[in-house]
Protein backbone atom coordinates (compact mmCIF):
# COMPACT_ATOMS: atom_id res chain seq x y z
CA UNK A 1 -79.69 -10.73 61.93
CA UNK A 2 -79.06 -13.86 59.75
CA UNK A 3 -79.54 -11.74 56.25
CA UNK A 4 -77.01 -8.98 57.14
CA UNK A 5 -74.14 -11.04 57.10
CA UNK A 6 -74.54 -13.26 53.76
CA UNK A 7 -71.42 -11.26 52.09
CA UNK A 8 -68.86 -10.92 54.19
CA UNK A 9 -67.48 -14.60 53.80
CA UNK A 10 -67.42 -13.92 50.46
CA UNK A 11 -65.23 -10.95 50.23
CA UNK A 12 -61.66 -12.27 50.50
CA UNK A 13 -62.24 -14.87 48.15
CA UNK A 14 -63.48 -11.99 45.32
CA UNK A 15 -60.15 -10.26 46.02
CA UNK A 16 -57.58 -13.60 45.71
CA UNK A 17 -58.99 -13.86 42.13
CA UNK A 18 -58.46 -10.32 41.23
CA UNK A 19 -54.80 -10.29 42.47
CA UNK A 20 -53.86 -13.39 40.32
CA UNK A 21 -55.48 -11.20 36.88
CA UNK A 22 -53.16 -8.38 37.84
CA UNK A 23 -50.13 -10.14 38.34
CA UNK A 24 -50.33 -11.97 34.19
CA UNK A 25 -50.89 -8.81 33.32
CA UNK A 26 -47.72 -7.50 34.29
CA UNK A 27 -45.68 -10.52 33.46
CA UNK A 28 -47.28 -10.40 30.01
CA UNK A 29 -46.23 -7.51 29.93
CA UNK A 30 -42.73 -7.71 31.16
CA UNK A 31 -42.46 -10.55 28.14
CA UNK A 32 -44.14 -8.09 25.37
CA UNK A 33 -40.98 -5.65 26.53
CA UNK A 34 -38.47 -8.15 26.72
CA UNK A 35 -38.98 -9.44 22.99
CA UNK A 36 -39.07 -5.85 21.56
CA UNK A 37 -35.31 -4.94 23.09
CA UNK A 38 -34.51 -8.35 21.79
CA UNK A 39 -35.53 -8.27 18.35
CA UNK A 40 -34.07 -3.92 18.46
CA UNK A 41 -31.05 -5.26 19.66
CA UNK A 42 -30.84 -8.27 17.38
CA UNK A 43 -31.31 -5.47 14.35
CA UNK A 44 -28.61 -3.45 15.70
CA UNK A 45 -26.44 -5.84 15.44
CA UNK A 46 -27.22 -6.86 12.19
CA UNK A 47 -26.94 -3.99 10.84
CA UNK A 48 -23.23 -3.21 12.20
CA UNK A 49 -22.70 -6.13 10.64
CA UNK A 50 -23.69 -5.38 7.43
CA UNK A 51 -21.90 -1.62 7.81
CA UNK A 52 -18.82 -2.89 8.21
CA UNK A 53 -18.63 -5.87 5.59
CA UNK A 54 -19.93 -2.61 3.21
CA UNK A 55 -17.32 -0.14 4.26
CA UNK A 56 -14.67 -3.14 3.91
CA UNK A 57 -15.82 -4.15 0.40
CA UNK A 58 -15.48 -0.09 -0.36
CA UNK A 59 -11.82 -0.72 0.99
CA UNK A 60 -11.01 -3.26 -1.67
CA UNK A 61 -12.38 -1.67 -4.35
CA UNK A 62 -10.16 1.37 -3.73
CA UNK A 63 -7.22 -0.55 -3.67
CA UNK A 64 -8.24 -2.25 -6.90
CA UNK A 65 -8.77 0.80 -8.33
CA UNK A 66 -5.00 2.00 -7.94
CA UNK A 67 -3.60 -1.36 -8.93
CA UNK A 68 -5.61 -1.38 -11.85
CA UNK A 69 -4.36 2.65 -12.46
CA UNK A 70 -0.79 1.75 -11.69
CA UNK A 71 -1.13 -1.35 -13.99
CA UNK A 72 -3.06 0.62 -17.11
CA UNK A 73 -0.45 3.10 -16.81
CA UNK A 74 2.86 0.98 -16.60
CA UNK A 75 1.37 -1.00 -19.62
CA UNK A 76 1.06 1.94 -21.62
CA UNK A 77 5.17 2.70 -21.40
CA UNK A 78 8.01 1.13 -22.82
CA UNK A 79 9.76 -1.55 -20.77
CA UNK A 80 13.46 -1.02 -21.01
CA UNK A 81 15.72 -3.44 -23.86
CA UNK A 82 16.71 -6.42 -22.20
CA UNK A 83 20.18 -6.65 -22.03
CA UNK A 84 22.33 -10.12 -21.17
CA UNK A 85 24.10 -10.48 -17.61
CA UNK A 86 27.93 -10.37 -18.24
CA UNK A 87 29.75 -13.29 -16.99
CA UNK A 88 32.83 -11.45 -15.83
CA UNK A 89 32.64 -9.38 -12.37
CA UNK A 90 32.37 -5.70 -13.23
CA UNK A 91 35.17 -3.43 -12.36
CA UNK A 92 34.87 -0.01 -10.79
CA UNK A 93 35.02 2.65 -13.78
CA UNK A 94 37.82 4.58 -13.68
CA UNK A 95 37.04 6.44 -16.78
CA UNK A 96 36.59 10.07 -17.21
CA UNK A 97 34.10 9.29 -20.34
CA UNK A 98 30.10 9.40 -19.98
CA UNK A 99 27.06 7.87 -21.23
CA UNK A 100 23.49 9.02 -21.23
CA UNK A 101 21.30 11.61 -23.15
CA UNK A 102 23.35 14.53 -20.83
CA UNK A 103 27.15 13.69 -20.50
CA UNK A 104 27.88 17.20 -20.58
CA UNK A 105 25.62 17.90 -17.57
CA UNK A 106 27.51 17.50 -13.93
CA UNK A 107 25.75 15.21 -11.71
CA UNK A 108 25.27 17.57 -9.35
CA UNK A 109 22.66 19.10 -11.25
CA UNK A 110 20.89 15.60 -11.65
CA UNK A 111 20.49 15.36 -8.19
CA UNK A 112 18.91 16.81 -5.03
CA UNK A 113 20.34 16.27 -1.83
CA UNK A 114 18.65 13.35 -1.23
CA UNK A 115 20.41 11.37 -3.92
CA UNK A 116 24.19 13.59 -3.71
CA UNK A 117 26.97 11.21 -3.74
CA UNK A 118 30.51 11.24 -3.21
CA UNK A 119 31.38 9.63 -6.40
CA UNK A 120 28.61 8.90 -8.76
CA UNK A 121 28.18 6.27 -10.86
CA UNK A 122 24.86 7.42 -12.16
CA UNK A 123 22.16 10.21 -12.26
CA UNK A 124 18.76 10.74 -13.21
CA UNK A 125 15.83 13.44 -12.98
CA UNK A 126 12.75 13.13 -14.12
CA UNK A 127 9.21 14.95 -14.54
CA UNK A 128 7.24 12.27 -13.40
CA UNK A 129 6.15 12.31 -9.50
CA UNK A 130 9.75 14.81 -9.15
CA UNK A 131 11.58 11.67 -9.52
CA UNK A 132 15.26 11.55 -8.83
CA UNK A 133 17.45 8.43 -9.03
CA UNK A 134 21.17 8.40 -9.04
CA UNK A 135 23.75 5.36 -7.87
CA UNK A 136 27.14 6.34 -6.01
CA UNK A 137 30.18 4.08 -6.37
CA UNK A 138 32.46 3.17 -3.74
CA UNK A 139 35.39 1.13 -4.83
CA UNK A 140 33.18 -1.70 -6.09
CA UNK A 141 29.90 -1.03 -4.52
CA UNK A 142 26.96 0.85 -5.35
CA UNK A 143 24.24 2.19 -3.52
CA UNK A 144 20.92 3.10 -5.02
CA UNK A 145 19.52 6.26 -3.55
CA UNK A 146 16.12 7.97 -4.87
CA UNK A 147 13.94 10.76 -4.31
CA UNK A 148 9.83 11.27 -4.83
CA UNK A 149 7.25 13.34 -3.64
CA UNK A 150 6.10 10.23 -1.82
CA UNK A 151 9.55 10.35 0.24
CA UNK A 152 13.24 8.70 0.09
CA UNK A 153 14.95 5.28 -0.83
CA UNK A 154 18.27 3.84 -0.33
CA UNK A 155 19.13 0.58 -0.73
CA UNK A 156 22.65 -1.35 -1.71
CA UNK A 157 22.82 -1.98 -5.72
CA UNK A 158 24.12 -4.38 -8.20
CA UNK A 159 25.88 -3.27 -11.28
CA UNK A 160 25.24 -5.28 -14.44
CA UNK A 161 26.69 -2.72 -16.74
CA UNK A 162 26.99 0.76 -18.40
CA UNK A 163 24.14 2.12 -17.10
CA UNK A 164 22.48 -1.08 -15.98
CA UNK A 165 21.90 -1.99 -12.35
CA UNK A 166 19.77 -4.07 -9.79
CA UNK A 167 17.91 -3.40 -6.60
CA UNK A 168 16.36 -5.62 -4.35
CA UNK A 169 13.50 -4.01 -2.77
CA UNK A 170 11.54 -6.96 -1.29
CA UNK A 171 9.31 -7.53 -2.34
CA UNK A 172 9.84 -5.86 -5.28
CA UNK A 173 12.78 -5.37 -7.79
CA UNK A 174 14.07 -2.03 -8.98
CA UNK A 175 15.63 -1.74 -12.56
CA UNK A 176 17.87 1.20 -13.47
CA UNK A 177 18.56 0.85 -17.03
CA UNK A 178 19.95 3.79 -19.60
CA UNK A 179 17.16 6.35 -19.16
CA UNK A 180 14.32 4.36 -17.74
CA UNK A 181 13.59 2.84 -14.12
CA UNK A 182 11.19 -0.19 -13.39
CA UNK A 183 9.73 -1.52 -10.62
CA UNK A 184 8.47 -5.36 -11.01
CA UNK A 185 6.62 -7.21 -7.95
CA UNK A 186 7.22 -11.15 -6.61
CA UNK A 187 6.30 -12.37 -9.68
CA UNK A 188 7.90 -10.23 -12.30
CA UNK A 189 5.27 -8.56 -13.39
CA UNK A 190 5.69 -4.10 -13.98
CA UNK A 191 4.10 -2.20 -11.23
CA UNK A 192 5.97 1.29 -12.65
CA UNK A 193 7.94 2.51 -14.94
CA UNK A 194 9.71 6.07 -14.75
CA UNK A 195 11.02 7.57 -18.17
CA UNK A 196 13.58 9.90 -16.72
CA UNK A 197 14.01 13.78 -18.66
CA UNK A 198 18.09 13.43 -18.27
CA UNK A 199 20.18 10.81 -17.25
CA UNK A 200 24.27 10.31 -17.17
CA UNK A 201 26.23 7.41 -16.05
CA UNK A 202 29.99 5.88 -16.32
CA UNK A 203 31.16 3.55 -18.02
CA UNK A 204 32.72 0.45 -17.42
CA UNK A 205 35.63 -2.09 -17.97
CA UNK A 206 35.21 -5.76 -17.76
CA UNK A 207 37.71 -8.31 -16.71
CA UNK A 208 38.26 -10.48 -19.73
């Protein structure tokens, strides 16, 4: 009777030390898991990162690109004669007599109906991006009104003289002068320059 019973004692003790074994296991486990999503998700968002800051940097260098276009190709025209600021007011032109390359041309025909006027005071046309520019008179203002493919533009003008005027575009600054229209930025640098094909404008009288 006393050697049947040397084991029993013993078992519960043999199964608190395999419970403990089980339970690292899993916790081990549970930390092995834990790291990996950490370090994936760590990567992930690295590498967003690094997407974006790429596709950004892409960004610039477009827009570089077509500055440095724009600026190779304004460089390669003529910039219009510089031509001194009367000191006298100028007075609305009265005169039936015309200036340009086309005086015979109306100034209907330099226009579209984007840049019609009432009573012109200048008109251009011009290959280049279907450019048309003209600058109606009334009584002793002027508005600037132009057409592109890229859309419209009308804006009040400045008349410095025969075929000379001013447009503040802020930033920018728009030059009509004779045949040829600039556009300089903040710091008077050329951004474009538009040769027009045909071109007619009025003369003027100054007050002396």
């Amino acid at each position: 009777m006393s050697t049947a019973m040397p084991h029993g004692p013993h078992q519960p003790s043999s199964m608190i030390v395999v419970a403990p074994n089980r339970n690292q296991s899993i916790m081990v486990a549970s930390v092995i898991i834990m790291t990996i999503l950490v370090i994936v998700t760590v990567g992930l968002l690295l590498w967003i990162l690094v997407s974006g800051r790429a596709v950004t940097h892409q960004d610039h260098d477009s827009v570089l690109l077509q500055n440095q276009e724009m600026a190779t190709t304004s460089a390669d025209q003529t910039p219009p004669r510089a031509v001194p600021v009367p000191a006298a007011p100028v007075e609305a032109s009265t005169s039936i007599n015309s200036g340009g390359n086309a005086p015979e041309r109306s100034y209907d025909s330099l226009t579209v109906a984007a840049t019609r006027c009432g009573s012109y005071d200048y008109a251009g046309m011009a290959d280049y991006y279907g450019s048309y520019v003209s600058i109606c008179r009334s009584g002793s203002k002027y508005l600037y009104r132009a057409h592109t493919e890229n859309g419209d533009l009308e804006l009040p003008a400045s008349k410095v003289g025969s075929g000379h005027y001013l447009v503040d575009a802020d930033p920018h600054m728009i030059t009509v002068y004779e045949g040829i229209v600039t556009v300089t930025d903040s710091n008077g640098d050329i951004v474009r320059t538009i040769p027009l094909y045909d071109w007619k404008y009025e003369y003027s009288k100054y007050l002396g």
